[in-house]
N, C-alpha and C. Protein backbone atom coordinates (compact mmCIF):
# COMPACT_ATOMS: atom_id res chain seq x y z
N UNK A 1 0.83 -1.20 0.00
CA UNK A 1 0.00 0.00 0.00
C UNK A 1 0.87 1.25 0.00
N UNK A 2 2.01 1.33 0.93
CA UNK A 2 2.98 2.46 0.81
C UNK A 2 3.37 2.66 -0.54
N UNK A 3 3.80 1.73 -0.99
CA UNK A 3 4.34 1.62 -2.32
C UNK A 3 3.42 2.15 -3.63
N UNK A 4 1.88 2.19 -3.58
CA UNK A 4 1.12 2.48 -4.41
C UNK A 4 0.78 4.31 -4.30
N UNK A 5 1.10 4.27 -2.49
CA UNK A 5 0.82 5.72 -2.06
C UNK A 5 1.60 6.68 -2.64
N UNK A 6 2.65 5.94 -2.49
CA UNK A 6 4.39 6.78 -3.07
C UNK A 6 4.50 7.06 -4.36
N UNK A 7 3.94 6.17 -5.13
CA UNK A 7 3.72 6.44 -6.89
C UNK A 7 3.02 7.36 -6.88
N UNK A 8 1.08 7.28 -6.30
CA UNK A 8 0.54 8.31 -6.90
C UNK A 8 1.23 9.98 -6.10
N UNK A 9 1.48 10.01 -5.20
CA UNK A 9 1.74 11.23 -4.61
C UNK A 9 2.57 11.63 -5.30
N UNK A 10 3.96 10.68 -5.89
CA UNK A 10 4.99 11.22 -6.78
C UNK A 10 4.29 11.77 -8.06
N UNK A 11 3.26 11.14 -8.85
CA UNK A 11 3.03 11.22 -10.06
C UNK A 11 1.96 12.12 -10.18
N UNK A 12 1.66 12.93 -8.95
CA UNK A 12 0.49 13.93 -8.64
C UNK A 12 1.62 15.37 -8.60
N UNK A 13 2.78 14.79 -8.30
CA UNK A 13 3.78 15.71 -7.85
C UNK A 13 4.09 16.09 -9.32
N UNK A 14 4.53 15.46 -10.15
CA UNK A 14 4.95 15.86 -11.54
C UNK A 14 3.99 16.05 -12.36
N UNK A 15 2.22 16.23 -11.76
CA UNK A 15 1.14 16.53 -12.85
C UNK A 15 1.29 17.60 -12.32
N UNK A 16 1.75 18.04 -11.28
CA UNK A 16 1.58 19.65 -10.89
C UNK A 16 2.63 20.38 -11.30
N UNK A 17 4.00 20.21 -11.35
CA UNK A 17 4.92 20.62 -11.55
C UNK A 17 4.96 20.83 -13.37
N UNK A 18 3.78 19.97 -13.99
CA UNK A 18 3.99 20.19 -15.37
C UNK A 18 2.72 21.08 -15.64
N UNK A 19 1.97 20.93 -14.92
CA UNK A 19 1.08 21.94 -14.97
C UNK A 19 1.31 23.71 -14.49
N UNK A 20 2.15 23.66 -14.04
CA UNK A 20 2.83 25.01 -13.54
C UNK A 20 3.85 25.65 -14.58
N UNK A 21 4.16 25.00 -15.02
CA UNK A 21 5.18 24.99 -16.44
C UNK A 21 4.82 26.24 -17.20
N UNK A 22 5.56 26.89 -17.47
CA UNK A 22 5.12 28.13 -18.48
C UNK A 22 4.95 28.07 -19.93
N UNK A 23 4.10 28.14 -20.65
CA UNK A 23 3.42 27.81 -21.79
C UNK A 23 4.88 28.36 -22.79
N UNK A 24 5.44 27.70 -23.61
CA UNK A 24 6.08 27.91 -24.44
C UNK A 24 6.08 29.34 -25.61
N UNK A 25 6.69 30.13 -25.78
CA UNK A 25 7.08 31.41 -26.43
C UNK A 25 6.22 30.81 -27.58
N UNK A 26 5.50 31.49 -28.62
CA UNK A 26 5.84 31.59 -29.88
C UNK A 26 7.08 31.78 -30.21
N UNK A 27 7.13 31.01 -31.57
CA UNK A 27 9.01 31.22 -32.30
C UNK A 27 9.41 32.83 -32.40
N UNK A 28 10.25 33.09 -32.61
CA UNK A 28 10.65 34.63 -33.16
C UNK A 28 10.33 34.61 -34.34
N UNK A 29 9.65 36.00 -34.81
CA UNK A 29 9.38 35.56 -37.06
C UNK A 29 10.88 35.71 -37.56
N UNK A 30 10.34 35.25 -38.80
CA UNK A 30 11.75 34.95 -39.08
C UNK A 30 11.31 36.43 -40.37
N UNK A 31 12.22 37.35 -40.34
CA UNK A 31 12.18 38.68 -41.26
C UNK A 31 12.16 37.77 -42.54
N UNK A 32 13.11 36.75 -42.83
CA UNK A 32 13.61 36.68 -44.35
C UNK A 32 12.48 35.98 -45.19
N UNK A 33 11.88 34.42 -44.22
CA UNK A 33 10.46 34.39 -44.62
C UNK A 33 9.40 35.51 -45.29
N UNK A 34 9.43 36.62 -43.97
CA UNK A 34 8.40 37.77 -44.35
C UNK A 34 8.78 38.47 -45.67
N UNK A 35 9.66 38.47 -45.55
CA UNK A 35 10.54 39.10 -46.98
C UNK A 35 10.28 38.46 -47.90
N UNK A 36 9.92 37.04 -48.19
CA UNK A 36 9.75 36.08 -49.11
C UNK A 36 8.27 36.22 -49.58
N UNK A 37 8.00 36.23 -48.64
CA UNK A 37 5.60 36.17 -48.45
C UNK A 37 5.89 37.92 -49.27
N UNK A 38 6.13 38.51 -49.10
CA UNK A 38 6.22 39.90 -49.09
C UNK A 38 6.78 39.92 -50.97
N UNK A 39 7.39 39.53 -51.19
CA UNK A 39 7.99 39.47 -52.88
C UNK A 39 6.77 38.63 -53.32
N UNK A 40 6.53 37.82 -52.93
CA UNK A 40 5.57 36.75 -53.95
C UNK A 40 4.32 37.35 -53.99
N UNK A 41 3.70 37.88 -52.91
CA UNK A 41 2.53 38.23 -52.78
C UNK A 41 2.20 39.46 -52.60
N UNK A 42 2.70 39.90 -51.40
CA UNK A 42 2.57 41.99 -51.14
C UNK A 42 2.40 42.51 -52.27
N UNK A 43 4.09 42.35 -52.67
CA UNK A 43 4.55 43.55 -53.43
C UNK A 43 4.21 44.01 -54.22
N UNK A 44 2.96 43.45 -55.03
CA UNK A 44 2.20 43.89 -55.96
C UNK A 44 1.29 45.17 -56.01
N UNK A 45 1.19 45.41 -54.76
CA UNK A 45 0.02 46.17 -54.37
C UNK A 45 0.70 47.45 -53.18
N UNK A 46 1.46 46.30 -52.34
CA UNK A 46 2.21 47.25 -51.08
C UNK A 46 3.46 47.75 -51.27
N UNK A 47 3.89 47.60 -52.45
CA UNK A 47 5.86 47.25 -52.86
C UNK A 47 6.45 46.80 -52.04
N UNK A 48 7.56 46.54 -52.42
CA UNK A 48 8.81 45.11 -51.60
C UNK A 48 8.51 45.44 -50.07
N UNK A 49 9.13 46.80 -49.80
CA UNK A 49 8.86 47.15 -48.15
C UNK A 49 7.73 47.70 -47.79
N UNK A 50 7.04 47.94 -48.35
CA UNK A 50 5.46 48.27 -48.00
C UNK A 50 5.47 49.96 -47.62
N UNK A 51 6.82 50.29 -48.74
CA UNK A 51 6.58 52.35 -48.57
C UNK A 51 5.41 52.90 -49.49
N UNK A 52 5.59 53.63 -49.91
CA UNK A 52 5.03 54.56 -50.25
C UNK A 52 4.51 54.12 -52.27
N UNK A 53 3.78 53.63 -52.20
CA UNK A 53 3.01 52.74 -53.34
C UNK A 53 1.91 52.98 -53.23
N UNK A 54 0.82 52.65 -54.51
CA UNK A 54 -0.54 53.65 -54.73
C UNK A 54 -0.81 53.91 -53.45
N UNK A 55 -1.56 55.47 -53.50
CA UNK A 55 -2.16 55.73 -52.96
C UNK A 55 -3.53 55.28 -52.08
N UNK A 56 -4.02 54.60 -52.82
CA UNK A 56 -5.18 53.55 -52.74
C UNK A 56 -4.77 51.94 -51.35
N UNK A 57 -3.68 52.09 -51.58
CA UNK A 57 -3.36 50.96 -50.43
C UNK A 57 -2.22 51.61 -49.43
N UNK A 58 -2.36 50.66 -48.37
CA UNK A 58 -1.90 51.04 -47.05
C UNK A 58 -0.51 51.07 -47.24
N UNK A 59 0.37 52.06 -46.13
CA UNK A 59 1.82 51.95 -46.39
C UNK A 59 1.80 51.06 -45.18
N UNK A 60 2.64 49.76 -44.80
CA UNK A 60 2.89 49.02 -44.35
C UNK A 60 4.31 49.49 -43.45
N UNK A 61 5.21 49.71 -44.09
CA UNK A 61 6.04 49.99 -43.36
C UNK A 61 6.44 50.90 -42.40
N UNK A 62 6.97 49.96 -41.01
CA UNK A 62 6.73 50.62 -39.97
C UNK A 62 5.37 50.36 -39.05
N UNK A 63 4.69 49.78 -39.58
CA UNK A 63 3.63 49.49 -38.78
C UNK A 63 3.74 48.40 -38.14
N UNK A 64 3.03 48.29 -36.67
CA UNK A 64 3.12 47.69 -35.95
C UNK A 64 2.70 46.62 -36.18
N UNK A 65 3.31 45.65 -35.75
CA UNK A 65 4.00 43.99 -36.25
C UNK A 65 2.16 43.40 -35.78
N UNK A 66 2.01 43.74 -34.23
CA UNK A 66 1.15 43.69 -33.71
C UNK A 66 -0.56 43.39 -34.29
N UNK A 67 -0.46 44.82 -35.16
CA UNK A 67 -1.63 45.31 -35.75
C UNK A 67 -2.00 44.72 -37.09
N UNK A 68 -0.56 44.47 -37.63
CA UNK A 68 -1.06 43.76 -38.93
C UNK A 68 -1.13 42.30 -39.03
N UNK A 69 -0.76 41.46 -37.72
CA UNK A 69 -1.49 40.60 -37.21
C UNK A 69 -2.86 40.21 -37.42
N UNK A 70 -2.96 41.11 -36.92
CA UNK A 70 -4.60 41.38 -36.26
C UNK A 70 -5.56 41.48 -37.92
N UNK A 71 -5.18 42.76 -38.49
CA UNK A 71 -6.20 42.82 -39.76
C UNK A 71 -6.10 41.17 -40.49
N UNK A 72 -4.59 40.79 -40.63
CA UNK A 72 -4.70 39.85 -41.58
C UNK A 72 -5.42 38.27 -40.96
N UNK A 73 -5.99 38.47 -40.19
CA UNK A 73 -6.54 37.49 -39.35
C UNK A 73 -7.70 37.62 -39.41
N UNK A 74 -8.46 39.04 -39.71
CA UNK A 74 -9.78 39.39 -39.34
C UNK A 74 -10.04 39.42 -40.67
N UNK A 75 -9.04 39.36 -41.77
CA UNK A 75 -8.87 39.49 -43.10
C UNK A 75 -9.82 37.59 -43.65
N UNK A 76 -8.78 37.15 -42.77
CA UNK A 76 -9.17 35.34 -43.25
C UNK A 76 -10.31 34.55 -42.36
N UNK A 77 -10.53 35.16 -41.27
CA UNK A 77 -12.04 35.17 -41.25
C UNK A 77 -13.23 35.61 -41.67
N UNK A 78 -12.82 36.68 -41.98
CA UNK A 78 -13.93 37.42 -43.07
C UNK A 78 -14.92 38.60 -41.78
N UNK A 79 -14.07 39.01 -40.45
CA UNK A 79 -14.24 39.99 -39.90
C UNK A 79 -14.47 41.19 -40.18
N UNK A 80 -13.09 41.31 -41.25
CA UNK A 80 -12.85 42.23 -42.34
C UNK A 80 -13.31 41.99 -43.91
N UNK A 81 -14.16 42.86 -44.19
CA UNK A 81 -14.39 42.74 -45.71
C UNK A 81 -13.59 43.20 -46.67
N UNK A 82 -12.80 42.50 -47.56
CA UNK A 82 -12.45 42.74 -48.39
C UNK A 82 -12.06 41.44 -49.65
N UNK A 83 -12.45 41.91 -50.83
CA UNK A 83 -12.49 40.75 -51.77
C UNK A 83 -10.98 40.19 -52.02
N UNK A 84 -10.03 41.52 -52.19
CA UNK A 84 -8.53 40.94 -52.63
C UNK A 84 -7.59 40.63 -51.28
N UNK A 85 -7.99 41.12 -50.40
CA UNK A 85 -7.30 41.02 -48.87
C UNK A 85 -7.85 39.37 -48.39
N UNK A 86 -8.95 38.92 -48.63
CA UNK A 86 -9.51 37.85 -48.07
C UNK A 86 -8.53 37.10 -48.24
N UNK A 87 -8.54 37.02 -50.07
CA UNK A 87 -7.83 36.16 -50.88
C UNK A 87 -6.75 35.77 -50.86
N UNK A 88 -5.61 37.11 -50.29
CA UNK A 88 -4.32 37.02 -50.03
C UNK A 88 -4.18 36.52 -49.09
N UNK A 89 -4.85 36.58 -47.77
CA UNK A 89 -4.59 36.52 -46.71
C UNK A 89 -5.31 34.54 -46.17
N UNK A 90 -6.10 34.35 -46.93
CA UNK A 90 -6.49 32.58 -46.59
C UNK A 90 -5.78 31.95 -46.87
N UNK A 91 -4.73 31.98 -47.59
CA UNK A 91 -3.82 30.62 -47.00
C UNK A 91 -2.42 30.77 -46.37
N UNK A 92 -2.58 31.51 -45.89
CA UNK A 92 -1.59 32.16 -45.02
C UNK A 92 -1.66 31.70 -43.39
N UNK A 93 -0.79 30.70 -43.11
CA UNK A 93 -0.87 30.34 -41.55
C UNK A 93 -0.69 31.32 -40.58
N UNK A 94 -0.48 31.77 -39.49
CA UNK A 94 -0.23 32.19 -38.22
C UNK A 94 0.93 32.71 -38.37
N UNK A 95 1.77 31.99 -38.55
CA UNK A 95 3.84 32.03 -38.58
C UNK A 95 4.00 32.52 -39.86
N UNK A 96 3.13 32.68 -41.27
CA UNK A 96 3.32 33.03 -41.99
C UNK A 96 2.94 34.53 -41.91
N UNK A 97 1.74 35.28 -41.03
CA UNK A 97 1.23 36.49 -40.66
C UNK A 97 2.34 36.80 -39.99
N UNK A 98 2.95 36.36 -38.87
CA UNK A 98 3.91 36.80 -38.17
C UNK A 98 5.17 37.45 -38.67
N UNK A 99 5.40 36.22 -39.17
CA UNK A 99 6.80 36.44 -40.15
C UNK A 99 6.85 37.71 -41.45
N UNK A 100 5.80 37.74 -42.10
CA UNK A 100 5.11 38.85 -42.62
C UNK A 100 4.83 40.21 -42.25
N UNK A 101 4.66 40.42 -41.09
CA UNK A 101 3.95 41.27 -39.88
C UNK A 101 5.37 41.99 -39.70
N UNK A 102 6.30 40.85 -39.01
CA UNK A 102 7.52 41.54 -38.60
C UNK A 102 8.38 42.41 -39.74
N UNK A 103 8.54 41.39 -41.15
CA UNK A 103 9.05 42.45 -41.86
C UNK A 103 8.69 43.60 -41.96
N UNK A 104 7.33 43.99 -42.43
CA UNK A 104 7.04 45.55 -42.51
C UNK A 104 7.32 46.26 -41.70
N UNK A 105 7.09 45.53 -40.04
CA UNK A 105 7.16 46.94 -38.98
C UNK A 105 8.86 47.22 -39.09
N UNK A 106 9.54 46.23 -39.76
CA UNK A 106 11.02 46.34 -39.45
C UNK A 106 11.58 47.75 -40.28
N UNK A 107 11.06 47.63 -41.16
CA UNK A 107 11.50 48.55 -42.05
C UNK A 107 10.92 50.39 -41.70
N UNK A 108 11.69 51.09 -42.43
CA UNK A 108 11.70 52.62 -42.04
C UNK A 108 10.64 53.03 -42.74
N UNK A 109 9.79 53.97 -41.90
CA UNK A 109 8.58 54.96 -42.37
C UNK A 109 9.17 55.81 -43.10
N UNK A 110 9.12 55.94 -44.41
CA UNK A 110 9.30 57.33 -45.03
C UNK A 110 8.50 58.41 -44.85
N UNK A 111 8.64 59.74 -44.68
CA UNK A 111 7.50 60.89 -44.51
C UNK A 111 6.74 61.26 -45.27
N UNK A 112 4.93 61.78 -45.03
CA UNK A 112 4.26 62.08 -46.13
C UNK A 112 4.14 63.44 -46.02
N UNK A 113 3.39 63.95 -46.75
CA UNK A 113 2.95 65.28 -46.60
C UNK A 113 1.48 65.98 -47.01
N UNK A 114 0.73 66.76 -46.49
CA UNK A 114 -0.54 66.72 -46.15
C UNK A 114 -0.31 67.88 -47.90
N UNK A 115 -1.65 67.45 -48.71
CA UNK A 115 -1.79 67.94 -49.92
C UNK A 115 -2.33 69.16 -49.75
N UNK A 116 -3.07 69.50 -48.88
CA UNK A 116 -4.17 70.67 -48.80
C UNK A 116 -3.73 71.58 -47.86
N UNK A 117 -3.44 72.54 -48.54
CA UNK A 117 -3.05 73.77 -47.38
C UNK A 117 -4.04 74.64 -46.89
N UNK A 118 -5.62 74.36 -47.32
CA UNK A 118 -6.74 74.94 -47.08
C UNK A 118 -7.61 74.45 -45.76
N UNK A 119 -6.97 72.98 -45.61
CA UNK A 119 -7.92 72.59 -44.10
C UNK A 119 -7.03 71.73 -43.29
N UNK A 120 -5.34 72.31 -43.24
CA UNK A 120 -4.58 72.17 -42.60
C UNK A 120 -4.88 72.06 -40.99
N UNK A 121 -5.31 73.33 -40.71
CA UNK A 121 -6.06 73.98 -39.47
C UNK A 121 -7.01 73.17 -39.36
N UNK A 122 -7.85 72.95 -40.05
CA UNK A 122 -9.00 71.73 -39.49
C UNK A 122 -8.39 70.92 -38.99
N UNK A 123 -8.01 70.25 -40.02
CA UNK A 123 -7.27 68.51 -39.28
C UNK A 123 -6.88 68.61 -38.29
N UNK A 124 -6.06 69.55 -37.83
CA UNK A 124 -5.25 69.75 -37.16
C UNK A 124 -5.78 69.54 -35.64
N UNK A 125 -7.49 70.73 -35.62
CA UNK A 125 -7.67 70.94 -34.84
C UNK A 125 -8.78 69.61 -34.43
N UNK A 126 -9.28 68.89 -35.36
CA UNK A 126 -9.39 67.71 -35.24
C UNK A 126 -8.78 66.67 -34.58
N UNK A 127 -7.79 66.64 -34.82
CA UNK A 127 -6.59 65.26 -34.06
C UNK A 127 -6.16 65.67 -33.13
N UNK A 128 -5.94 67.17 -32.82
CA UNK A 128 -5.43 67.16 -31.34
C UNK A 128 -6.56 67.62 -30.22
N UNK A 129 -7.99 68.10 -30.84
CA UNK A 129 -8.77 68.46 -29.88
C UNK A 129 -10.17 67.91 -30.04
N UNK A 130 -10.33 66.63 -30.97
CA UNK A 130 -12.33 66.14 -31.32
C UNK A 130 -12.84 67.84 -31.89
N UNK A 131 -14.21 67.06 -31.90
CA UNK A 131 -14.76 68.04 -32.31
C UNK A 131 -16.22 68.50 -30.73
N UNK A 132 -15.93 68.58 -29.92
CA UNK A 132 -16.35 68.68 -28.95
C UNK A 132 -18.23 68.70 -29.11
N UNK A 133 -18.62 69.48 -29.77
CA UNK A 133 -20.25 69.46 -29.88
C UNK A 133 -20.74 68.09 -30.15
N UNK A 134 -19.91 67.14 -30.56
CA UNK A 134 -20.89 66.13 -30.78
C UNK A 134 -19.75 64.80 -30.47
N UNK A 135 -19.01 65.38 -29.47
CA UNK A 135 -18.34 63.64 -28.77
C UNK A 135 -17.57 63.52 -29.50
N UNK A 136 -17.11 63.65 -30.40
CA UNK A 136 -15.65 63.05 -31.55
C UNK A 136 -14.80 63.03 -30.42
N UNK A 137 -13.76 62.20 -30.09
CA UNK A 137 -12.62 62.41 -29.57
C UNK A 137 -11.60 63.17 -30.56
N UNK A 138 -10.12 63.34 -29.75
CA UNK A 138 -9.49 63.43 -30.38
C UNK A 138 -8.39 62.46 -31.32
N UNK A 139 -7.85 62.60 -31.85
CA UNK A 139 -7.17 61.39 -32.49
C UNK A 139 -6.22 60.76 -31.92
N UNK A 140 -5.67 61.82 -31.89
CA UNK A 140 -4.71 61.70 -30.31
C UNK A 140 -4.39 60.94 -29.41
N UNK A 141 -5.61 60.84 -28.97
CA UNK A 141 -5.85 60.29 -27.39
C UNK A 141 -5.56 59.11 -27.76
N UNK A 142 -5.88 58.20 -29.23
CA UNK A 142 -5.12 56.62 -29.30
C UNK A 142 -4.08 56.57 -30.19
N UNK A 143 -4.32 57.59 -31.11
CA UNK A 143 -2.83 57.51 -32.41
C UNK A 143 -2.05 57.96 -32.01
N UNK A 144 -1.77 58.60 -30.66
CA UNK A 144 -0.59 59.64 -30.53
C UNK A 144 -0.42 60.63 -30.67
N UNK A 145 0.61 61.88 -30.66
CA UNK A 145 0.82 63.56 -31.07
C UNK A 145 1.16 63.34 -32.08
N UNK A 146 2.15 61.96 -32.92
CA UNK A 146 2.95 62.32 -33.65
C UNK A 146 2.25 60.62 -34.88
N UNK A 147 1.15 60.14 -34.60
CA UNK A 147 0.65 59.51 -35.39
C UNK A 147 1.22 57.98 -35.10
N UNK A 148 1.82 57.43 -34.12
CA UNK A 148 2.53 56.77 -33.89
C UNK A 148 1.98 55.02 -33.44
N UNK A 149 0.48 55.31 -32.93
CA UNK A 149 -0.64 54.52 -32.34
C UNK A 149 -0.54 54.01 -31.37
N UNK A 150 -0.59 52.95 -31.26
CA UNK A 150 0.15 51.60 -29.86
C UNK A 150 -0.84 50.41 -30.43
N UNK A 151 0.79 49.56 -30.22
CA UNK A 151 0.20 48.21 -31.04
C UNK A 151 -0.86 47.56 -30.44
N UNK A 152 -1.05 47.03 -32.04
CA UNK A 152 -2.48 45.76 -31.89
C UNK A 152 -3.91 46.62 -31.80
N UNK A 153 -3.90 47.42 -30.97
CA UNK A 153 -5.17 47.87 -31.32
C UNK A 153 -5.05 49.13 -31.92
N UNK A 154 -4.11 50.10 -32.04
CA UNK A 154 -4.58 51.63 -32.91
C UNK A 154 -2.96 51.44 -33.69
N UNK A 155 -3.26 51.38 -35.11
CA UNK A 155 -1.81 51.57 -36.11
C UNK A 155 -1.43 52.79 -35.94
N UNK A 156 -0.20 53.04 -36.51
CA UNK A 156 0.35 53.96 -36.88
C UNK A 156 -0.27 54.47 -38.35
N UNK A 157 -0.94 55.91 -38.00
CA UNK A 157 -1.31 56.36 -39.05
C UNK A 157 -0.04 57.41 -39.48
N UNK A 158 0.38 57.96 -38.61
CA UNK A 158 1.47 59.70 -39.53
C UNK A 158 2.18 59.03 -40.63
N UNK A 159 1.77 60.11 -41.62
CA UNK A 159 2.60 58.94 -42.94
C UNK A 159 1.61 58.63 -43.77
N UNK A 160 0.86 58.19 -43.22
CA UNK A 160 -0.20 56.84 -43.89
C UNK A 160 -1.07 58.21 -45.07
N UNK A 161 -1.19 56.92 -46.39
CA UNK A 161 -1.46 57.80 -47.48
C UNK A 161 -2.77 58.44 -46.77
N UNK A 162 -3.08 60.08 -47.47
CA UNK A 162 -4.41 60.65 -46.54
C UNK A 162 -5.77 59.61 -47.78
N UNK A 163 -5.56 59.42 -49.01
CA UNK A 163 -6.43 58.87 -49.38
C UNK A 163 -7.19 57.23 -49.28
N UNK A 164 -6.15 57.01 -48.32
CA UNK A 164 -6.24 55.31 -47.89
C UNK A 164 -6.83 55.75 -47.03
N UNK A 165 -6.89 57.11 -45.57
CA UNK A 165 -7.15 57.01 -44.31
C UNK A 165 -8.66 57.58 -44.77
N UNK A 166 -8.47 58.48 -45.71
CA UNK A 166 -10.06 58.62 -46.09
C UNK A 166 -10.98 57.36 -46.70
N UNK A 167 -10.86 56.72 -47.09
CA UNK A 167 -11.13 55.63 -47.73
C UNK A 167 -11.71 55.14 -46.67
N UNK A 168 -10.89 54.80 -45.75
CA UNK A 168 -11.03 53.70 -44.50
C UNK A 168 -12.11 54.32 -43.25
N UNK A 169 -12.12 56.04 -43.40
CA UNK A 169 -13.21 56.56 -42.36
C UNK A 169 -14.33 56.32 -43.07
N UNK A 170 -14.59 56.67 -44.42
CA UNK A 170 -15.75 56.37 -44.87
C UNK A 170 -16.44 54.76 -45.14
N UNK A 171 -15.48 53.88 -45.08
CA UNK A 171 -15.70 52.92 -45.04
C UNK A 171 -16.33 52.35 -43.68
N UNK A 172 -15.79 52.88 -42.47
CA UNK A 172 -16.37 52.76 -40.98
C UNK A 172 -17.50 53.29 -41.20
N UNK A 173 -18.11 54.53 -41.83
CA UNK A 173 -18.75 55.52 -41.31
C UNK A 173 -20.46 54.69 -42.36
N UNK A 174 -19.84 54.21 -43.30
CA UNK A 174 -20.69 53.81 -43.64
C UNK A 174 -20.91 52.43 -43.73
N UNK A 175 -20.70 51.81 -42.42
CA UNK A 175 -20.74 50.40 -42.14
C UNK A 175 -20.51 49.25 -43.13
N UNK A 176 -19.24 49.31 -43.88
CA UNK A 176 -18.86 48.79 -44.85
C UNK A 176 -17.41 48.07 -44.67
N UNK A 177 -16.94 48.56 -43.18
CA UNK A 177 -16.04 48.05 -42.51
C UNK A 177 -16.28 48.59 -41.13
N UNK A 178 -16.59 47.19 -40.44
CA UNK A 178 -16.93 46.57 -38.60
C UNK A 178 -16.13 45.99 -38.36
N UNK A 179 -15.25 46.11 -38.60
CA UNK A 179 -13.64 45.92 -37.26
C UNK A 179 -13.23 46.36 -36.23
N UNK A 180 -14.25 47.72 -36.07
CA UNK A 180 -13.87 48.71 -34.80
C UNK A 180 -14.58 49.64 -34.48
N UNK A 181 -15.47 48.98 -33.46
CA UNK A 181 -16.30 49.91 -33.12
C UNK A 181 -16.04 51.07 -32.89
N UNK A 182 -14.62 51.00 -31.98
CA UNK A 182 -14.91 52.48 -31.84
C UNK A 182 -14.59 53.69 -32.94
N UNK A 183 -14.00 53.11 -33.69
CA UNK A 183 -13.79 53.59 -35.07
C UNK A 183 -15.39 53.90 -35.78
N UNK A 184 -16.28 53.49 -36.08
CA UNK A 184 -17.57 53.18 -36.64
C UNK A 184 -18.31 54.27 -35.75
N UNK A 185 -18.08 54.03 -34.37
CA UNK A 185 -19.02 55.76 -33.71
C UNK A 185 -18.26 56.96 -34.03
N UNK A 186 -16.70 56.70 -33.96
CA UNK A 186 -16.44 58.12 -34.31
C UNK A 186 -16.46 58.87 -35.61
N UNK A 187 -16.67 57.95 -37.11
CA UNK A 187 -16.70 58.48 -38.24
C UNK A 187 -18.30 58.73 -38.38
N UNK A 188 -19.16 57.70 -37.65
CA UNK A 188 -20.43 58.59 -37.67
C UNK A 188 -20.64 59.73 -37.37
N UNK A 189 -20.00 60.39 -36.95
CA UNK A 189 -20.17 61.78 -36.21
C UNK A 189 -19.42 63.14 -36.88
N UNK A 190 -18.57 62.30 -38.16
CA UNK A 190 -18.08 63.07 -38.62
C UNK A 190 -18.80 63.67 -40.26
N UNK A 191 -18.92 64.61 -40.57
CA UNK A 191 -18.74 65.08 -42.15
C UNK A 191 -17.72 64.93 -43.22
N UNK A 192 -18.47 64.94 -44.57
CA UNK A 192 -17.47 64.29 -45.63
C UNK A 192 -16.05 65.86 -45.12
N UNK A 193 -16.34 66.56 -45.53
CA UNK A 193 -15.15 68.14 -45.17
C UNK A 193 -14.16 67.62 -43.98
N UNK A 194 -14.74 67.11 -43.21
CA UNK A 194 -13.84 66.76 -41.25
C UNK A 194 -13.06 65.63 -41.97
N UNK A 195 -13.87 64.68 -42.57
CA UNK A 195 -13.12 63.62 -42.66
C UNK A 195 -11.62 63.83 -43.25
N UNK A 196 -11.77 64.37 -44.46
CA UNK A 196 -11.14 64.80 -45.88
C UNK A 196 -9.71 65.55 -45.01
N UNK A 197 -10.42 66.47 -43.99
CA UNK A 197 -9.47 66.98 -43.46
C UNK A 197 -8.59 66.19 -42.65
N UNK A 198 -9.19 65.74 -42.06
CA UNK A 198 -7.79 65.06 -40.82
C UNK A 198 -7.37 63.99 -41.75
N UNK A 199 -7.80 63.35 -42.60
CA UNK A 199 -7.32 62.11 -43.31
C UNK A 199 -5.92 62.87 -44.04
N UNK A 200 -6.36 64.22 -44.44
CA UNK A 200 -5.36 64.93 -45.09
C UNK A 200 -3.71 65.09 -44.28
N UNK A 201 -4.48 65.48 -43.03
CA UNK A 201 -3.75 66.18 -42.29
C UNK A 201 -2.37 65.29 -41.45
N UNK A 202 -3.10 64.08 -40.90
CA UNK A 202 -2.33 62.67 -40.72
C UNK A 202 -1.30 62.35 -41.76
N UNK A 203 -1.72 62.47 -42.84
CA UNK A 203 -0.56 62.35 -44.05
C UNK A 203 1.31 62.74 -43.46
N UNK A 204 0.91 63.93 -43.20
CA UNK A 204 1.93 64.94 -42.72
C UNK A 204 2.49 64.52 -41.73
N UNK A 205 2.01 63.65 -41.19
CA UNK A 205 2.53 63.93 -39.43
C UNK A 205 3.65 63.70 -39.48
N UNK A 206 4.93 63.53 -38.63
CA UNK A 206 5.95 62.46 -38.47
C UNK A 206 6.76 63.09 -36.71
């Protein structure tokens, strides 16, 4: 009977001790992979490092590893609507998002610059102060002073083309992209002019 006691107490001893165990890291991405996914597939649309390429699509580089996680996930569930993003993004594993993810943020933000010198002052006063009469926050308060965001949940917009960021408010605003709520109340609240502006104005930041 000792002898049966001594097993299980021992073997209760090492279900606990493996149960206490700290869950294993994800791997590190591997950049050169991402670099690879990134030539075969991106670059068509995002170029090699994901700078400054149509207007119409996102600049990638520099953005948080975090965040583009996240879309390209919400991308292959179909969280996110989009016909050519779905596409790219479904057969793409986890380690392949990662590895992907990391290259872009690795690489250097080049600077943009805001086109409109007529609603400079708007934007402006947009992103650093809402629009107070009707609840807008400011932009600020999650992108940063300098457009910078904090990963996983708010990208780095300063930089970011203003016609992609317009694209993307009106796309919230007119429930055509539900990825973020809180994104979706605050472009409701805005006008086509507000939008146009700070989308402009973000361009510039750095």
């Amino acid at each position: 009977m000792k002898t049966v006691a001594t097993f299980l107490s021992s073997l209760l001893l090492v279900t606990l001790a493996q149960a206490n165990e700290p869950a294993a890291a994800p791997a590190k991405p591997d950049l050169a992979k991402g670099g690879t996914i990134s030539s075969q597939v991106c670059s068509a649309c995002h170029t090699a490092d994901g700078s400054r390429g149509s207007p119409a699509n996102p600049i990638l580089a520099g953005q948080h590893a975090e965040y583009l996680v996240k879309q390209l996930t919400e991308f292959k569930a179909g969280k996110r609507k989009n016909a050519i993003m779905s596409g790219m993004a479904a057969p793409l594993s986890e380690e392949d998002m990662r590895n992907v993810a990391a290259f872009y943020a690795s690489k250097t933000v080049k600077p943009g610059f805001a086109k409109s010198k007529d609603t400079v002052a708007l934007g402006e006063k947009i992103y650093r102060g809402g629009i107070a009469e009707r609840n807008v926050p400011a932009c600020a308060a999650c992108h940063g002073p300098t457009g910078a965001g904090i990963p996983a949940q708010y990208p780095r917009i300063g930089g970011q083309h203003g016609d992609y960021v317009e694209a993307q408010m009106n796309a919230f605003r007119a429930g055509q992209r539900a990825n973020s709520a809180q994104m979706v109340g605050v472009a409701a609240k805005m006008n086509d002019k507000e939008i146009k502006a700070v989308s402009d104005y973000v361009a510039g930041l750095r």
